[in-house]
C-alpha atoms as a PDB file:
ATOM      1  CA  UNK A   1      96.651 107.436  98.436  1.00  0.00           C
ATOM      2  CA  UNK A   2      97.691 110.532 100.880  1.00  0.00           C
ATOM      3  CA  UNK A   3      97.444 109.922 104.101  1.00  0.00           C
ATOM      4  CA  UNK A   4      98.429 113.605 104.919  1.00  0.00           C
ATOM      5  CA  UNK A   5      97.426 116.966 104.017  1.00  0.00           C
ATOM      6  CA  UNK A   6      99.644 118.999 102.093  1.00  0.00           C
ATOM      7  CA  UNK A   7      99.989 121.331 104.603  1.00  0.00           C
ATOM      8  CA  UNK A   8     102.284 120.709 107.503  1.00  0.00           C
ATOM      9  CA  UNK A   9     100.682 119.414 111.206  1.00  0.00           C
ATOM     10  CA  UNK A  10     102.510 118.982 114.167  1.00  0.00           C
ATOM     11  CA  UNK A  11     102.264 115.753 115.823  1.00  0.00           C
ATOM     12  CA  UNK A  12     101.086 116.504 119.786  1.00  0.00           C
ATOM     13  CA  UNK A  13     103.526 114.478 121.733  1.00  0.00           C
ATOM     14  CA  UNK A  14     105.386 112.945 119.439  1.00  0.00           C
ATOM     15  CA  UNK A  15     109.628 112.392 119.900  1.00  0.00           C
ATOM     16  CA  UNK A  16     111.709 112.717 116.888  1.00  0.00           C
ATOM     17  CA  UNK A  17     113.692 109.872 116.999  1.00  0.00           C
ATOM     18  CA  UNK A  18     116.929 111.606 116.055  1.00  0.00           C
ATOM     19  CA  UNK A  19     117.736 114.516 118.561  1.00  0.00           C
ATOM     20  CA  UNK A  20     114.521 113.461 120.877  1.00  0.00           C
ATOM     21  CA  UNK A  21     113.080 116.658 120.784  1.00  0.00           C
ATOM     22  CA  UNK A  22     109.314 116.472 122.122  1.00  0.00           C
ATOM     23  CA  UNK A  23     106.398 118.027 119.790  1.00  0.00           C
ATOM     24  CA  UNK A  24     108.855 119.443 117.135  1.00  0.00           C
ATOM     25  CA  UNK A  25     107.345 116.873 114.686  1.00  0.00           C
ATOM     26  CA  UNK A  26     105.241 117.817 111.634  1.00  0.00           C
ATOM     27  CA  UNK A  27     103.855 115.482 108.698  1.00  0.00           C
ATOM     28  CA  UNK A  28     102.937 116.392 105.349  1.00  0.00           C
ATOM     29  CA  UNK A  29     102.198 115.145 101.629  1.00  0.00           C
ATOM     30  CA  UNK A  30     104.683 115.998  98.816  1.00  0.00           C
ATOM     31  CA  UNK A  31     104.951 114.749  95.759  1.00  0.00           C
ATOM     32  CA  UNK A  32     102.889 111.637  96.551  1.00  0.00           C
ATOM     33  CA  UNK A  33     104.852 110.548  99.348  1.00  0.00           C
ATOM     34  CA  UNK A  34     103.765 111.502 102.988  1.00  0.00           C
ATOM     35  CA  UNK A  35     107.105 112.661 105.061  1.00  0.00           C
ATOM     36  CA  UNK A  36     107.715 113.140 108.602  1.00  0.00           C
ATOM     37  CA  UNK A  37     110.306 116.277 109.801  1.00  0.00           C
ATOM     38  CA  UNK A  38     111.661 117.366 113.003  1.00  0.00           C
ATOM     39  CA  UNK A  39     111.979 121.069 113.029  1.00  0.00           C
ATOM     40  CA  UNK A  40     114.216 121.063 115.610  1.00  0.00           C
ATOM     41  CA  UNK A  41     116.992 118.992 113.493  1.00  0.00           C
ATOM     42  CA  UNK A  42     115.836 118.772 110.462  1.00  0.00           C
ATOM     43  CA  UNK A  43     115.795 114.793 110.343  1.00  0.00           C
ATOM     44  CA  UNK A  44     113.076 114.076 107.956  1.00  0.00           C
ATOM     45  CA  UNK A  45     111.989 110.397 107.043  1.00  0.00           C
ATOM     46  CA  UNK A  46     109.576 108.908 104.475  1.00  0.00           C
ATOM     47  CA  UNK A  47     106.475 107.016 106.063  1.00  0.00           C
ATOM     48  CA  UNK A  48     104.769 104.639 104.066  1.00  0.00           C
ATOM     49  CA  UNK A  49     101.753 102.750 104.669  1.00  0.00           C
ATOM     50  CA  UNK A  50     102.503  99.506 105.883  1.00  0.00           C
ATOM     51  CA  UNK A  51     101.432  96.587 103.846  1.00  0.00           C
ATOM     52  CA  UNK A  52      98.521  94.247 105.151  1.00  0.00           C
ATOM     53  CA  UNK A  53      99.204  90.794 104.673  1.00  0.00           C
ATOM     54  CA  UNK A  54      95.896  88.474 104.152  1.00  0.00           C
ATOM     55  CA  UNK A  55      94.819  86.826 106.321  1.00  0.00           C
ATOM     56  CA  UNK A  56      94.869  82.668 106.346  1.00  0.00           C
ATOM     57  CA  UNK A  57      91.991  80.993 105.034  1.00  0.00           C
ATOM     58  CA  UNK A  58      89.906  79.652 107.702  1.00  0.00           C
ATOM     59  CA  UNK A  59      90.077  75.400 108.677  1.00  0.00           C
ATOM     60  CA  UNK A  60      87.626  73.618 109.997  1.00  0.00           C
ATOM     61  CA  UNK A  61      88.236  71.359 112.974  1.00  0.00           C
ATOM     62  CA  UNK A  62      86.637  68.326 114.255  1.00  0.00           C
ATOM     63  CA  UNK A  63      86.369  68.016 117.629  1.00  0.00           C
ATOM     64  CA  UNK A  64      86.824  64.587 119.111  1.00  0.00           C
ATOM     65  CA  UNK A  65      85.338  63.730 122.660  1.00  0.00           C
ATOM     66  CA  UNK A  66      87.967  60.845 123.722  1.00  0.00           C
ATOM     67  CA  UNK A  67      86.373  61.293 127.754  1.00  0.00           C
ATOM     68  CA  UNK A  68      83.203  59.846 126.409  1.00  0.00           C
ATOM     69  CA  UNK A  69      80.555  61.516 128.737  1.00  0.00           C
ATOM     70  CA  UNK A  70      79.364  64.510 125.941  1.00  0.00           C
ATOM     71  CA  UNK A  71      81.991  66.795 126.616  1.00  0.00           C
ATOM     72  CA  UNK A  72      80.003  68.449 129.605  1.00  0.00           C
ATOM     73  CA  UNK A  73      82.319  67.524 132.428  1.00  0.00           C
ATOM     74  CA  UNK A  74      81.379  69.876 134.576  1.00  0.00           C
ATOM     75  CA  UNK A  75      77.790  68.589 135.574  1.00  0.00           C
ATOM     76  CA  UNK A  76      77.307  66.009 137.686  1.00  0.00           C
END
């Protein structure tokens, strides 16, 4: 799945990690990859869509009221 358009966008704000260069970033989609390019030094880097890991299955917990007064300490 593209996450970018094929054409190129810059990125408003963004660094380029390489020669620091502020809003010389563009993105685009190529060849079903989505790449990001500085313009300025013509680092350009692969981005891929980070992997969600599922989440645990929910446990159930038994709460156990060792103070013995209903668990509503706070009234008198």
């Amino acid at each position: 799945m593209a996450v970018f358009s094929e054409s190129r966008r810059f990125i408003a704000g963004a660094r380029c990690p390489r020669c620091g260069a502020e809003d010389r970033l563009v993105v685009y989609h190529r060849e079903g990859r989505d790449y990001r390019e500085c313009v300025a030094c013509g680092s350009r880097a692969t981005l891929g869509v980070p992997e969600t890991t599922p989440a645990a299955p929910a446990e159930s917990i038994l709460w156990i009221d060792r103070a013995g007064d209903g668990g509503d300490s706070e009234s008198g």
